[in-house]
Protein backbone atom coordinates (compact mmCIF):
# COMPACT_ATOMS: atom_id res chain seq x y z
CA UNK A 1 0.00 0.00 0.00
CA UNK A 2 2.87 2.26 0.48
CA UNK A 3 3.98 1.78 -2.66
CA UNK A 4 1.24 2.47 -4.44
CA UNK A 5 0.05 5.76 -2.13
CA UNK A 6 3.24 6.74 -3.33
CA UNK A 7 3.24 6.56 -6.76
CA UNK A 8 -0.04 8.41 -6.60
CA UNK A 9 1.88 11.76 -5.40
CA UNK A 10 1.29 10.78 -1.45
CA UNK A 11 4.14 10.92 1.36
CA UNK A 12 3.65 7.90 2.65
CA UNK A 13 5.00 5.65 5.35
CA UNK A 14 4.15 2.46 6.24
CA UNK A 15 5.17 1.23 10.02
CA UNK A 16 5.20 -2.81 10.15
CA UNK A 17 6.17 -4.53 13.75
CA UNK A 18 7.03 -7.76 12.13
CA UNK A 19 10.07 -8.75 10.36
CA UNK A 20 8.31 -11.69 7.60
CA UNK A 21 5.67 -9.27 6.47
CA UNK A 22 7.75 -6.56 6.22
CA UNK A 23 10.27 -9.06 3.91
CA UNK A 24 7.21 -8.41 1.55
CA UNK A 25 7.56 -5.22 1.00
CA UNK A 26 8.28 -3.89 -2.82
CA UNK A 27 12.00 -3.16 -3.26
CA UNK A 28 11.18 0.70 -4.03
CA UNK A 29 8.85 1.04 -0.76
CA UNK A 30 11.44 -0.87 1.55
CA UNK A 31 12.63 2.47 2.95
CA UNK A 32 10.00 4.18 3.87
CA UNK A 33 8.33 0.90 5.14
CA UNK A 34 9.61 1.00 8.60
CA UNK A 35 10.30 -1.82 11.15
CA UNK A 36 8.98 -0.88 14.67
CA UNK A 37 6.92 -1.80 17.18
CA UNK A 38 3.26 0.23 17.10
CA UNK A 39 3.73 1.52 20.80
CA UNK A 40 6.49 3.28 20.60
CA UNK A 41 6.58 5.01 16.79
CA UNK A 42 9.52 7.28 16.03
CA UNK A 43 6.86 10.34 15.10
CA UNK A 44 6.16 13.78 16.69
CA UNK A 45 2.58 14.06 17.58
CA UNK A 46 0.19 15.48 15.20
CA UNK A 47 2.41 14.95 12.09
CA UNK A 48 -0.25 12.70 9.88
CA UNK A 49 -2.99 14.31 8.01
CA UNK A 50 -4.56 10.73 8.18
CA UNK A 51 -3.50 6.89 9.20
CA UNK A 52 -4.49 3.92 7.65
CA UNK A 53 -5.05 0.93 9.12
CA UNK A 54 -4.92 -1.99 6.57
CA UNK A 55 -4.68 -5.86 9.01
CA UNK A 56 -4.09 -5.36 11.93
CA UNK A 57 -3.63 -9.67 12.64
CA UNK A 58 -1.50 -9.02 16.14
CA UNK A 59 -3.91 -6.63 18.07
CA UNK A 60 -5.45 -8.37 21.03
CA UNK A 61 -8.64 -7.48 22.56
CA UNK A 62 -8.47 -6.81 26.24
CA UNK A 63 -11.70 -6.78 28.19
CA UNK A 64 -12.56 -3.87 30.76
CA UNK A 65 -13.08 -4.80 34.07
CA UNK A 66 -15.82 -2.53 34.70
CA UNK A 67 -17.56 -3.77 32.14
């Protein structure tokens, strides 16, 4: 996806947190397709105009207790 959001004139970056589907990134994406962890991004605050969430397969679900 960042590949193609770039080639249509947008500065994108993708963040992945895991190594194997990052290795499936296109060659011409591959840097700005970075490897981190989704708590702790290396961003300011409040430097996205919008974020797109494509799969995210590792969330978990944690229940409330007050619920």
């Amino acid at each position: 996806m960042v590949a193609l959001l770039r080639t249509l004139g947008y500065d994108a970056i993708g963040v992945e947190s895991n190594r194997l589907a990052r290795s499936a990134t296109a060659s011409e994406a591959e840097q700005f397709n970075l490897l981190n962890e989704f708590t702790e991004l290396p961003f300011d605050d409040h430097v996205f105009d919008a974020v797109v969430e494509q799969r995210c397969v590792g969330c978990r679900s944690k229940k409330l207790e007050s619920d």
